[in-house]
C-alpha atoms as a PDB file:
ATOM      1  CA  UNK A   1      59.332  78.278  84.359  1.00  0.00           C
ATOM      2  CA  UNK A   2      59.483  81.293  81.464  1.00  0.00           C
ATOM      3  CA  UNK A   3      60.649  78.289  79.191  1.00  0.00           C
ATOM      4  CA  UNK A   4      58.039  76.265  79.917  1.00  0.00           C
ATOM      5  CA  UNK A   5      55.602  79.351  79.498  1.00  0.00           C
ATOM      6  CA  UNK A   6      57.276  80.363  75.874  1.00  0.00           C
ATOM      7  CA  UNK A   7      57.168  76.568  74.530  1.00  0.00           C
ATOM      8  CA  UNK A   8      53.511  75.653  75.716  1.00  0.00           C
ATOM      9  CA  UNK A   9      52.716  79.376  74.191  1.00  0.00           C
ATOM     10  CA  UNK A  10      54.052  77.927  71.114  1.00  0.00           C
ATOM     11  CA  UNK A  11      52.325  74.325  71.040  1.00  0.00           C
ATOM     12  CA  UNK A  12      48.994  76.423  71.059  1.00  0.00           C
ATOM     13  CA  UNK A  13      49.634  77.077  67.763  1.00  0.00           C
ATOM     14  CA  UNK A  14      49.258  73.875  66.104  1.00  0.00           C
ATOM     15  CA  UNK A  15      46.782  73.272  68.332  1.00  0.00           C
ATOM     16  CA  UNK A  16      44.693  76.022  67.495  1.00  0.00           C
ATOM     17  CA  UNK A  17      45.362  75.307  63.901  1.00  0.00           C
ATOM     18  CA  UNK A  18      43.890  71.867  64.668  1.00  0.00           C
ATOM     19  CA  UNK A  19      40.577  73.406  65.936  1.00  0.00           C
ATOM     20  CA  UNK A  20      39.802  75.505  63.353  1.00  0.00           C
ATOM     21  CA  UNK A  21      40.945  73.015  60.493  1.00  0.00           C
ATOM     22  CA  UNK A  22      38.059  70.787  62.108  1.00  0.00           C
ATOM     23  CA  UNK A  23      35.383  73.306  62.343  1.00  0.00           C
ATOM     24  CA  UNK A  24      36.290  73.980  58.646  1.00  0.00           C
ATOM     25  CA  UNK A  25      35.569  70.741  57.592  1.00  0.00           C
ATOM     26  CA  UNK A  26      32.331  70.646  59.902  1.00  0.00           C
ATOM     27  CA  UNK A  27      30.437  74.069  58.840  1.00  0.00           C
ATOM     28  CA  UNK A  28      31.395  74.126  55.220  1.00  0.00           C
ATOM     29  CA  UNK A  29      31.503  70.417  54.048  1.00  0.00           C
ATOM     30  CA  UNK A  30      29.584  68.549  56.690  1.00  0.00           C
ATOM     31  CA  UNK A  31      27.180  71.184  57.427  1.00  0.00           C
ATOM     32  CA  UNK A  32      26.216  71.556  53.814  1.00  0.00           C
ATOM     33  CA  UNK A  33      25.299  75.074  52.100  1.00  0.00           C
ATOM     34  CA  UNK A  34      24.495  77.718  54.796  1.00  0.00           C
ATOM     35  CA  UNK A  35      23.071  79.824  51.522  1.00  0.00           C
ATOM     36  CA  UNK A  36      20.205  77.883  51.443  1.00  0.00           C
ATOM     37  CA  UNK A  37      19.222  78.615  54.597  1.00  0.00           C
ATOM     38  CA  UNK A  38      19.817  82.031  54.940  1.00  0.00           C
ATOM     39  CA  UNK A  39      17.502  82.223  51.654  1.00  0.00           C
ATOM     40  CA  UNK A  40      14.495  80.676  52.958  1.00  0.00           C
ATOM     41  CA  UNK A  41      11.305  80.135  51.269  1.00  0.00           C
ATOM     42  CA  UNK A  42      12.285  82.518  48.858  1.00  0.00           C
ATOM     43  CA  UNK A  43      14.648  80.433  47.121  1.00  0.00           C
ATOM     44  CA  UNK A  44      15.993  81.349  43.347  1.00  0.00           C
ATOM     45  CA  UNK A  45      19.191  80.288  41.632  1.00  0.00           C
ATOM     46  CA  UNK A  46      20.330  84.660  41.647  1.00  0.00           C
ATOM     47  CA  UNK A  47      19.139  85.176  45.221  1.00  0.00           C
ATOM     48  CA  UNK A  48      21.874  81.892  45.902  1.00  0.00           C
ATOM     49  CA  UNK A  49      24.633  83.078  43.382  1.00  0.00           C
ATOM     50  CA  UNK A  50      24.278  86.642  45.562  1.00  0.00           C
ATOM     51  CA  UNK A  51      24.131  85.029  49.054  1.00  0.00           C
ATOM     52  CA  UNK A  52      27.520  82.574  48.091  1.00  0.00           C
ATOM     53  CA  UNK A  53      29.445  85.970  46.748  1.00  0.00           C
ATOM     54  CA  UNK A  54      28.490  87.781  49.964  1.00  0.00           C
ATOM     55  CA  UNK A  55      29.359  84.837  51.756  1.00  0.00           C
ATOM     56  CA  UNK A  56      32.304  84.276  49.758  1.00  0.00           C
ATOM     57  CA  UNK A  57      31.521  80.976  49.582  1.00  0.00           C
ATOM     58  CA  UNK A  58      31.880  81.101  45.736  1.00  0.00           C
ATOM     59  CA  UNK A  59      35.646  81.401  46.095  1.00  0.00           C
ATOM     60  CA  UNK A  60      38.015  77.856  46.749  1.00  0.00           C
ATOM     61  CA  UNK A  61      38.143  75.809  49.808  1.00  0.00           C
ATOM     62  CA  UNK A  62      41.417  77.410  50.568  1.00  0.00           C
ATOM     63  CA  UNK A  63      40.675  80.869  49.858  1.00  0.00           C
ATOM     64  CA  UNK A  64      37.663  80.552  52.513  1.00  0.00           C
ATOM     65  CA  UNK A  65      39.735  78.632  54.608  1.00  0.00           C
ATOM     66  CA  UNK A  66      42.258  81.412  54.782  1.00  0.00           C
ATOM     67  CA  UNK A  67      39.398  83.764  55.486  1.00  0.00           C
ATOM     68  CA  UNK A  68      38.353  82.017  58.265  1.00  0.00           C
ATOM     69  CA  UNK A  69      41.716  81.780  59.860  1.00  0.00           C
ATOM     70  CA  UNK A  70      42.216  85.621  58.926  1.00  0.00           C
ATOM     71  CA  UNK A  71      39.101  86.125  61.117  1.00  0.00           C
ATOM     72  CA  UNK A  72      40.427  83.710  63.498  1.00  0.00           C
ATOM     73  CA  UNK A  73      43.831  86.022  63.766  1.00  0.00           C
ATOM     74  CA  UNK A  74      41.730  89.283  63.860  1.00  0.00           C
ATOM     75  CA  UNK A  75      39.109  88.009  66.305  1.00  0.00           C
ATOM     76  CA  UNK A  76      36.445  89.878  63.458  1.00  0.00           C
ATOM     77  CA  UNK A  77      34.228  86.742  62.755  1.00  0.00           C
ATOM     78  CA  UNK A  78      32.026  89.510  60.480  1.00  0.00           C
ATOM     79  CA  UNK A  79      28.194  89.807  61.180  1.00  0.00           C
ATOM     80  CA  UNK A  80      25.560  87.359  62.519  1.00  0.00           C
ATOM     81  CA  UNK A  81      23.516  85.808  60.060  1.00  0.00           C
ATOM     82  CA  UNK A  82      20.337  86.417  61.929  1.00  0.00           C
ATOM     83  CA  UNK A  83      20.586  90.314  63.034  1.00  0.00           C
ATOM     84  CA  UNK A  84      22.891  91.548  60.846  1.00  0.00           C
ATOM     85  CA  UNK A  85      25.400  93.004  63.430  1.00  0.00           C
ATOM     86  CA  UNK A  86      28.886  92.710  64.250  1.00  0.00           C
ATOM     87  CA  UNK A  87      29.592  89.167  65.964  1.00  0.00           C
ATOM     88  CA  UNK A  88      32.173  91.058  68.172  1.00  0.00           C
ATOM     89  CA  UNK A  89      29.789  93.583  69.371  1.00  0.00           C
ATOM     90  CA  UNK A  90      27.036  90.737  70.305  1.00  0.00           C
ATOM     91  CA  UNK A  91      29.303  88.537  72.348  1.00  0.00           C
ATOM     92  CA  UNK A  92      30.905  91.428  73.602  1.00  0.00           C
ATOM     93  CA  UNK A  93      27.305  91.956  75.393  1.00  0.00           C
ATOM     94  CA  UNK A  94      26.599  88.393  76.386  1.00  0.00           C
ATOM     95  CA  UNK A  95      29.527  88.049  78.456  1.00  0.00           C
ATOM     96  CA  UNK A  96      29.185  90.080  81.469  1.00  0.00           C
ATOM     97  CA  UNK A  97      26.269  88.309  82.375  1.00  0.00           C
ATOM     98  CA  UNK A  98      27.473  85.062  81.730  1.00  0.00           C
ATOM     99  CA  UNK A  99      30.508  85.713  83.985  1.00  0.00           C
ATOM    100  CA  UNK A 100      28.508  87.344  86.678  1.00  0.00           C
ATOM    101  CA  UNK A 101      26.115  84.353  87.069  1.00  0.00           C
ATOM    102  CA  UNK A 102      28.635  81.758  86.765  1.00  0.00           C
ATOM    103  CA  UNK A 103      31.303  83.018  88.010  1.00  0.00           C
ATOM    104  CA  UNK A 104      29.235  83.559  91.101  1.00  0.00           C
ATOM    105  CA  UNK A 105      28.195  79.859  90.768  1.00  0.00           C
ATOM    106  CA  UNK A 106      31.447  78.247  90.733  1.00  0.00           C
ATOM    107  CA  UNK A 107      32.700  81.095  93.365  1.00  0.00           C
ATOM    108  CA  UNK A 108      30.122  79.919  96.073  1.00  0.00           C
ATOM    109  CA  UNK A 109      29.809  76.615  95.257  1.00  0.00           C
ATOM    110  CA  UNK A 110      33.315  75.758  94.951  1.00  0.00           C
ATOM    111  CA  UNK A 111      34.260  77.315  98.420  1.00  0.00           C
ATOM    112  CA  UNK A 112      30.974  75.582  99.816  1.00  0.00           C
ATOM    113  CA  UNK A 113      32.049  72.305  98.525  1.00  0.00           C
ATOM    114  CA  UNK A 114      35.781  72.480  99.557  1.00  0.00           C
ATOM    115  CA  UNK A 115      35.128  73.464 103.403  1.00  0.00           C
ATOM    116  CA  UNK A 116      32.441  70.923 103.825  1.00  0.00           C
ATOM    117  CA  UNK A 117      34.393  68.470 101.935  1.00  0.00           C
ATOM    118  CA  UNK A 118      37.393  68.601 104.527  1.00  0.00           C
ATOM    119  CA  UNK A 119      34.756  68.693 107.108  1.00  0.00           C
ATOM    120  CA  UNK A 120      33.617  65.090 105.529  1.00  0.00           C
ATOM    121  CA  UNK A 121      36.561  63.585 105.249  1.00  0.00           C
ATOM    122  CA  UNK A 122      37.491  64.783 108.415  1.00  0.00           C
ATOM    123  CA  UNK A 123      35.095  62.203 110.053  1.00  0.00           C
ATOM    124  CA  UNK A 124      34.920  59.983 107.139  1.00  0.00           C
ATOM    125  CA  UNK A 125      33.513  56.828 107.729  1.00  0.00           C
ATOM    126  CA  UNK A 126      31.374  58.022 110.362  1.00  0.00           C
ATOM    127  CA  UNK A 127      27.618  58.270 110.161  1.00  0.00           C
ATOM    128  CA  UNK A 128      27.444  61.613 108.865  1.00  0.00           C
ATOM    129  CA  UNK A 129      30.090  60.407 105.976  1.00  0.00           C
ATOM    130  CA  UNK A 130      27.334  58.264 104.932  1.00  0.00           C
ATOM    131  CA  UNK A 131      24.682  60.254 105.109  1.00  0.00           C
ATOM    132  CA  UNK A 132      26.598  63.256 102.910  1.00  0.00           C
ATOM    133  CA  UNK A 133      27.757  60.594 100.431  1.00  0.00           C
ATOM    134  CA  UNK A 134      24.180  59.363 100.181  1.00  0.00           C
ATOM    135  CA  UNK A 135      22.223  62.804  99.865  1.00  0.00           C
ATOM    136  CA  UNK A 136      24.905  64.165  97.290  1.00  0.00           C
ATOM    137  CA  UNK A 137      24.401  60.746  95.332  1.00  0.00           C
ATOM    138  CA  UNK A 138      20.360  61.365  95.318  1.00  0.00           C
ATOM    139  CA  UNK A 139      20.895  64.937  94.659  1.00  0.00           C
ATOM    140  CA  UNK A 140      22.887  63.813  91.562  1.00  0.00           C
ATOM    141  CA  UNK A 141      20.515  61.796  90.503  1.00  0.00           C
ATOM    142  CA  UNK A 142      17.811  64.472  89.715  1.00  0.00           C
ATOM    143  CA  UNK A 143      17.932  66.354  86.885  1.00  0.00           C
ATOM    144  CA  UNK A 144      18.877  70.279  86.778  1.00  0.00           C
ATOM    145  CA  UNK A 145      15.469  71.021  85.288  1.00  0.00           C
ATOM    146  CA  UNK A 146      13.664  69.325  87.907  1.00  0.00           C
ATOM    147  CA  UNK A 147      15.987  71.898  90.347  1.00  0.00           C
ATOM    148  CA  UNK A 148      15.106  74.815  87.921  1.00  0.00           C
ATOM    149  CA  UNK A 149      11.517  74.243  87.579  1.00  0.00           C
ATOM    150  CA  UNK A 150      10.633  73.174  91.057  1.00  0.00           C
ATOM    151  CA  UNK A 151      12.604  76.505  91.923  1.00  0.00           C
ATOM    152  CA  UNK A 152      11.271  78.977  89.888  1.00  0.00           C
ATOM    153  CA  UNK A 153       7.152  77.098  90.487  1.00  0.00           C
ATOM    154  CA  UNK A 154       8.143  77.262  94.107  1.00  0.00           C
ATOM    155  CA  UNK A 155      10.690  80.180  95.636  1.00  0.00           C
ATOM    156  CA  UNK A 156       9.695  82.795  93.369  1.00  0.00           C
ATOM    157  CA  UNK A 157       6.079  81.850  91.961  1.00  0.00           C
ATOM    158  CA  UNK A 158       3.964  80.758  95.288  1.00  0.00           C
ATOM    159  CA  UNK A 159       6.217  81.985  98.006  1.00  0.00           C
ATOM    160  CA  UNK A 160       7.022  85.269  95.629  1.00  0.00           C
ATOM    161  CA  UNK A 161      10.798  85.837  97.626  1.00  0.00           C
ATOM    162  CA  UNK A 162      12.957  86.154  94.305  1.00  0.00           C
ATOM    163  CA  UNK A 163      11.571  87.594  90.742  1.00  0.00           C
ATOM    164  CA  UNK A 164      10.894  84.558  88.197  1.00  0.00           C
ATOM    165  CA  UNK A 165      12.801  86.352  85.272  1.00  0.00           C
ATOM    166  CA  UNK A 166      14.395  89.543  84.523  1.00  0.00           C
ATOM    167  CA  UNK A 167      17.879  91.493  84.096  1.00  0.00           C
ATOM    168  CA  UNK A 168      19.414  94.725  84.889  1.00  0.00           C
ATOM    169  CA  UNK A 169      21.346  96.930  83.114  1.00  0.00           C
ATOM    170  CA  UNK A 170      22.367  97.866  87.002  1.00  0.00           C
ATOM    171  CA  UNK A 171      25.200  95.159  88.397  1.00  0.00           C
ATOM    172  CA  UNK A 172      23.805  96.025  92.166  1.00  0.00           C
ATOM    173  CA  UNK A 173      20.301  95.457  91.152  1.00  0.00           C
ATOM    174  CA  UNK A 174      21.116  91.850  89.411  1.00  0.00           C
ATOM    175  CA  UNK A 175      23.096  90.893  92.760  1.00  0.00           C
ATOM    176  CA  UNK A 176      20.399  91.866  95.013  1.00  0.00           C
ATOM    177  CA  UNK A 177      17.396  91.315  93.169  1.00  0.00           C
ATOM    178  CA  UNK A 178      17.833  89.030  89.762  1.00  0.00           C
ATOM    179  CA  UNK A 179      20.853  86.849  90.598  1.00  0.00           C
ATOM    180  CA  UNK A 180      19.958  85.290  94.092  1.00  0.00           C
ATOM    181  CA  UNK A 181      17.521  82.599  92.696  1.00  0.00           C
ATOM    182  CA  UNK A 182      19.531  81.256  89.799  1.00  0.00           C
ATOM    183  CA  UNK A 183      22.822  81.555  91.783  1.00  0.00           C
ATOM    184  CA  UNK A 184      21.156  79.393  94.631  1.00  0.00           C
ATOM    185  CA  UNK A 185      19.833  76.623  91.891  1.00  0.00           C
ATOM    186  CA  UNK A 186      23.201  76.517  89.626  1.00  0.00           C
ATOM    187  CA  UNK A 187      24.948  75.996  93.634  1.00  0.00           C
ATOM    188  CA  UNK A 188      22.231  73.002  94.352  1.00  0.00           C
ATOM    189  CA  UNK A 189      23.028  71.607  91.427  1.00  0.00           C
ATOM    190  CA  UNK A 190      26.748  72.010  91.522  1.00  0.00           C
ATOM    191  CA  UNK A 191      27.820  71.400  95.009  1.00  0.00           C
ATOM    192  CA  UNK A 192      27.118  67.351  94.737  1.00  0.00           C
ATOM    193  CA  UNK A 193      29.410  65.855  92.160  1.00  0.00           C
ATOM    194  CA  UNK A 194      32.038  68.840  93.670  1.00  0.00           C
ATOM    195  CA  UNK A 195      31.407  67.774  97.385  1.00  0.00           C
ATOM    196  CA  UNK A 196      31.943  64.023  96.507  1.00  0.00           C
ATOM    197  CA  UNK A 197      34.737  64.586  93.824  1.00  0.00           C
ATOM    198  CA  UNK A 198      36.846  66.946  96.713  1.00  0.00           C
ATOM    199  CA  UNK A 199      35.757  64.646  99.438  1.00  0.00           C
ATOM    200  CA  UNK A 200      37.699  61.930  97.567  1.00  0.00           C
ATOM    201  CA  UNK A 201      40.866  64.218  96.719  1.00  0.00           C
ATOM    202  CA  UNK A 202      40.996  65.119 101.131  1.00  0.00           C
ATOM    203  CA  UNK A 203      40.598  61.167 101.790  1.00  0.00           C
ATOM    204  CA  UNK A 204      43.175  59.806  99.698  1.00  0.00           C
ATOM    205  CA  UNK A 205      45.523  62.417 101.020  1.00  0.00           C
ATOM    206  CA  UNK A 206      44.739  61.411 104.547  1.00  0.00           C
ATOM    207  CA  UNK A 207      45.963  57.555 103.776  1.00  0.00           C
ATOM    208  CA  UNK A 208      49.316  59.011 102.658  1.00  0.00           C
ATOM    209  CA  UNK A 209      52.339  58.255 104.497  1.00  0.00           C
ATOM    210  CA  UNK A 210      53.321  61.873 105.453  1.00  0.00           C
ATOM    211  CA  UNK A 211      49.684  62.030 107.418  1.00  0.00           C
ATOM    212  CA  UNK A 212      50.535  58.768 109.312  1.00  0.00           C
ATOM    213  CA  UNK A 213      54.265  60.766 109.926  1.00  0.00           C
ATOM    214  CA  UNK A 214      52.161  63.917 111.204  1.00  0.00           C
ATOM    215  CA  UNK A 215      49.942  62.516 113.508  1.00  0.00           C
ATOM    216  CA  UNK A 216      53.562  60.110 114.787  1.00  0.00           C
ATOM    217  CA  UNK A 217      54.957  63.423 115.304  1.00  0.00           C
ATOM    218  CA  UNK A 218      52.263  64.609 118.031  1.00  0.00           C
ATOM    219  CA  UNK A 219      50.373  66.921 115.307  1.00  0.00           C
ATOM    220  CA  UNK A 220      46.712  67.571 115.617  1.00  0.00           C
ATOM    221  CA  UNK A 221      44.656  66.501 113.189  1.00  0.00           C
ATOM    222  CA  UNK A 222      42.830  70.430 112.274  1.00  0.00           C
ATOM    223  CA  UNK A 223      47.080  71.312 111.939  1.00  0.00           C
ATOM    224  CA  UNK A 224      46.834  68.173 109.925  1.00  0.00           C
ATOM    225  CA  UNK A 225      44.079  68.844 107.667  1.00  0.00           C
ATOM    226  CA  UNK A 226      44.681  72.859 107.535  1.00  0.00           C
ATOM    227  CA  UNK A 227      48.617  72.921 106.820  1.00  0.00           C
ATOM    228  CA  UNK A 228      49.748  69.224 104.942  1.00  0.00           C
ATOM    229  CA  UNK A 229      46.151  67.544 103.527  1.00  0.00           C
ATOM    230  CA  UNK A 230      44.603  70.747 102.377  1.00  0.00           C
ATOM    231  CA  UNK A 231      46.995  71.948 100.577  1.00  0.00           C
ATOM    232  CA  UNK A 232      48.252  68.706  98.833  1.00  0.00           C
ATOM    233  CA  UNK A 233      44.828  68.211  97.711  1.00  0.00           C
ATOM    234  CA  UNK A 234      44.444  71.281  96.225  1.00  0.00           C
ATOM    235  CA  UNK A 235      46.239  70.402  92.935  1.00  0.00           C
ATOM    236  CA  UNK A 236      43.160  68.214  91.880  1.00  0.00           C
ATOM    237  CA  UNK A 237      40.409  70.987  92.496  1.00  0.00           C
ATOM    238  CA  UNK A 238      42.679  73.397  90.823  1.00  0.00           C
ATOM    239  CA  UNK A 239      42.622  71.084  87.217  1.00  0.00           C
ATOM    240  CA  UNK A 240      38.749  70.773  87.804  1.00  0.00           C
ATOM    241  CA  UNK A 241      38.259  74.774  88.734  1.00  0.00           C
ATOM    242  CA  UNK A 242      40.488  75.447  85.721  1.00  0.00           C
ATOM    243  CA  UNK A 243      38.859  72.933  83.364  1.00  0.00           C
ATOM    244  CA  UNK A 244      35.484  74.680  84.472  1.00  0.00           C
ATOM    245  CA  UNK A 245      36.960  78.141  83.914  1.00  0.00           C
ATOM    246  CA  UNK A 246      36.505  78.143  80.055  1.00  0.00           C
ATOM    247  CA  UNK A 247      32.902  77.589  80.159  1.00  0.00           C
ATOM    248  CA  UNK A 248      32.537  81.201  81.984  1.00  0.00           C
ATOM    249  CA  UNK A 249      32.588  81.984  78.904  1.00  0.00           C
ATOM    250  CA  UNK A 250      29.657  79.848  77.278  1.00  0.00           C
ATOM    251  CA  UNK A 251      27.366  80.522  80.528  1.00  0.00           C
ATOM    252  CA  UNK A 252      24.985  78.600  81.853  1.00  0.00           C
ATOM    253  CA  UNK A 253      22.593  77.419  78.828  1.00  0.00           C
ATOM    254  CA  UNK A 254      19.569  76.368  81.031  1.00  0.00           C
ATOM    255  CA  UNK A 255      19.712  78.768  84.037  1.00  0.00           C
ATOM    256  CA  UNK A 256      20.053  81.612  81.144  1.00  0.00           C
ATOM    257  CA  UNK A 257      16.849  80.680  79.097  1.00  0.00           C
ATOM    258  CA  UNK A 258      14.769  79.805  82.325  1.00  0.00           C
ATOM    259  CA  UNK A 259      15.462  83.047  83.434  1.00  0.00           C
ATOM    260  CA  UNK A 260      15.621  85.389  80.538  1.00  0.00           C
ATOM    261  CA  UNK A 261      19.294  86.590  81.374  1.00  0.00           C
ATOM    262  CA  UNK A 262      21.282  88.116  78.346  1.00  0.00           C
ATOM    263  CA  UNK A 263      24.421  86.237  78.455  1.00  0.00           C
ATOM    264  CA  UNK A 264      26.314  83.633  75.786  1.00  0.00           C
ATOM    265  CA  UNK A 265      24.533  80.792  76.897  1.00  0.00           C
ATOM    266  CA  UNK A 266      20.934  81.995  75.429  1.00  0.00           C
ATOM    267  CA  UNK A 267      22.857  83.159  72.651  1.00  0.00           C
ATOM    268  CA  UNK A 268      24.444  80.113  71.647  1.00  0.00           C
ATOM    269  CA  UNK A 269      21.154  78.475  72.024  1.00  0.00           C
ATOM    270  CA  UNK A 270      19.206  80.895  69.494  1.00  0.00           C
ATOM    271  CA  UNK A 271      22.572  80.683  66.976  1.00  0.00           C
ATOM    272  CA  UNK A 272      22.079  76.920  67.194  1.00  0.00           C
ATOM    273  CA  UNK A 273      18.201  77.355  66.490  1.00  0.00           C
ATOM    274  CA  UNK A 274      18.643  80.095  63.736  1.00  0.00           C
ATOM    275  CA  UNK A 275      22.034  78.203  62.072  1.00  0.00           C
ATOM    276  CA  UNK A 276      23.487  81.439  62.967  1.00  0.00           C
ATOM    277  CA  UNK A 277      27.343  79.616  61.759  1.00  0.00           C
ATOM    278  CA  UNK A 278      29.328  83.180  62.189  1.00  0.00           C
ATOM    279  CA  UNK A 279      28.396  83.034  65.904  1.00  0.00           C
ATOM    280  CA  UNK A 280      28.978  79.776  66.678  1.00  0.00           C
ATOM    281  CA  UNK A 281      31.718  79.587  65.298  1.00  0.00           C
ATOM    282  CA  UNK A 282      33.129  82.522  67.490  1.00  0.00           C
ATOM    283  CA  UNK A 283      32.271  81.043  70.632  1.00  0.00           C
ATOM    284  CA  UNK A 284      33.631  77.600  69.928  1.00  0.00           C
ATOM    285  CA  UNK A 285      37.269  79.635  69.043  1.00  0.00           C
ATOM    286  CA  UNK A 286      37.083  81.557  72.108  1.00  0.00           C
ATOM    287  CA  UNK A 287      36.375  78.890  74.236  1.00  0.00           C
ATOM    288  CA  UNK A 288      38.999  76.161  72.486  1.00  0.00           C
ATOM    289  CA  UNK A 289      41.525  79.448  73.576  1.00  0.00           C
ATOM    290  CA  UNK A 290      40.070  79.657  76.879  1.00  0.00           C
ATOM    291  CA  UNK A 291      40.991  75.871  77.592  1.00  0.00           C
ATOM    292  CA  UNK A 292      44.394  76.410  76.095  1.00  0.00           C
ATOM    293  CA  UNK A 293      44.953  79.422  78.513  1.00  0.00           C
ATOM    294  CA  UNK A 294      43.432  78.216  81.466  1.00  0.00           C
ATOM    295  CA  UNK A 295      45.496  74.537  81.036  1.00  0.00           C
ATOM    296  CA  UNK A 296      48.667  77.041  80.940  1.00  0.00           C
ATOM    297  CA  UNK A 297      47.835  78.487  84.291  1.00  0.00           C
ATOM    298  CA  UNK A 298      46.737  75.620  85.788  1.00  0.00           C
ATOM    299  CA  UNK A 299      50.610  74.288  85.243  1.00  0.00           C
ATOM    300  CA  UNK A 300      51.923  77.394  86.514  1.00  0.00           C
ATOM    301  CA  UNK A 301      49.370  77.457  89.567  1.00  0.00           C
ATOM    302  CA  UNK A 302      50.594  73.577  90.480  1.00  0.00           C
ATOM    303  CA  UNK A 303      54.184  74.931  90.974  1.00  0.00           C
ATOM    304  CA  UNK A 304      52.804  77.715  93.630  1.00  0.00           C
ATOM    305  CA  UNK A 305      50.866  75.061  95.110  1.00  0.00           C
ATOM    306  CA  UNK A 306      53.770  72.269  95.550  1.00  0.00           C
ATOM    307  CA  UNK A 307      57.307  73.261  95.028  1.00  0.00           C
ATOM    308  CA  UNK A 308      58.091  69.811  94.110  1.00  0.00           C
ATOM    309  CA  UNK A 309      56.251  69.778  90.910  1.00  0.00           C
ATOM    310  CA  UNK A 310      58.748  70.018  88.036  1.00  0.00           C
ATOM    311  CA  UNK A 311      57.790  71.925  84.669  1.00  0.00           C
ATOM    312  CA  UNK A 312      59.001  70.330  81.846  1.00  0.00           C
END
């Protein structure tokens, strides 16, 4: 397993390379001259000759694509555009309450959705099957702002039993008092496309041959679902917890600007709005090396999972 560790450590490398070769070629040729927008209304052929030095944008494609990959290497993508401080220090401050309100998500919904989808599956085909399948097909079928909205109008505007907006600097306070509503709506909306996706991975277990073998063998069928089914069909919700993991870092973009909460997913959306580049280009590197790390230790999970599964 170390070798397989040390040579998928090593094809991150090109990979990386890969990413930040194409955001090169998107911010600085396809994006077109970030100068003239941080210069504004105010625009004069010294004011851009000053903005392009500071920028160093006045230098050769490869000089400026070594600086980027220098910043890439140091994790220092320089200052924001917008407020004039250290990238490192913003994001730095966005992402404790972008893990805190979606790690909680994924934390409740994903143990929600696993438990009631073995509970499904369990009696799949039955008429509470049906009736599951169809609600979590409707509830897909509505759009997260209609959940956010209707949440916010209803739960904490007429009935007044969670705050519409706000954030602590206090982690007990945001658990008790700011994180209940938008934890509930990010769950609502999660727990549908989960519950179906996990109800499928416990069903398609249950036609395999070593089930049929179990229940030969005189095994009940909780023994059944608890010791052989559950854990075979864990590999599958492991590659889509792990694929989810990266986004931790990005937060959630709409449950963050409905509710005023300081995390990376408003931020992205107000670098986006103000062509802050610096910070977007930050977040798009940390979350590309998210992936890669998260993909790694989804691998390595498999092989603690199933014994059979080979590393190579």
């Amino acid at each position: 397993m170390f070798a397989y560790v040390v040579r998928r450590i090593f094809q991150m490398i090109p990979t990386m390379f890969g990413v930040m070769l194409l955001l090169f070629i998107l911010f600085n040729w396809v994006g077109g001259d970030p100068s003239y927008i941080l210069a504004g209304k105010s625009l004069s052929d010294q004011m851009l000759a000053n903005i392009r030095t500071q920028l160093g944008l006045d230098k050769s494609q490869l000089e400026q694509f070594l600086i980027f990959v220098r910043q890439v290497i140091t994790l220092d993508f320089g200052t924001s555009w917008s407020t004039q401080q250290p990238v490192s220090s913003i994001l730095a401050a966005r992402v404790g309450p972008s893990v805190t309100l979606t790690g909680s998500i994924m934390f409740v919904s994903t143990t929600l959705s696993v438990l009631m989808a073995s509970a499904v599956a369990y009696v799949r085909g039955s008429l509470t099957d049906r009736m599951v399948t169809l609600i979590c097909t409707t509830a897909m079928s509505v759009s997260a702002l209609v959940y956010i909205i209707a949440g916010q109008y209803w739960l904490a505007h007429k009935f007044g039993w969670f705050p519409v907006i706000g954030w602590s600097d206090s982690l007990a306070t945001n658990f008790v008092t700011y994180l209940p509503l938008p934890v509930l709506l990010g769950v609502i909306v999660s727990l549908a496309p989960d519950l179906r996706f996990y109800r499928s991975c416990f069903v398609e277990e249950m036609n395999h041959d070593y089930v049929r073998t179990a229940r030969a063998k005189g095994l009940s069928e909780p023994k059944i679902m608890l010791k052989h089914v559950m854990r075979n069909a864990l590999i599958p919700v492991v590659t889509s917890i792990m694929m989810s993991l990266p986004y931790l870092l990005v937060g959630a973009l709409l449950l963050e600007t409905f509710f005023s909460i300081p995390g990376m997913g408003r931020e992205v959306i107000m670098a986006v709005d103000k062509s802050d580049f610096p910070v977007i280009k930050a977040v798009t590197i940390y979350v590309a090396l998210a992936t890669m790390v998260f993909n790694l230790l989804a691998d390595v999970v498999y092989k603690f999972i199933d014994p059979r599964v080979q590393l190579k």
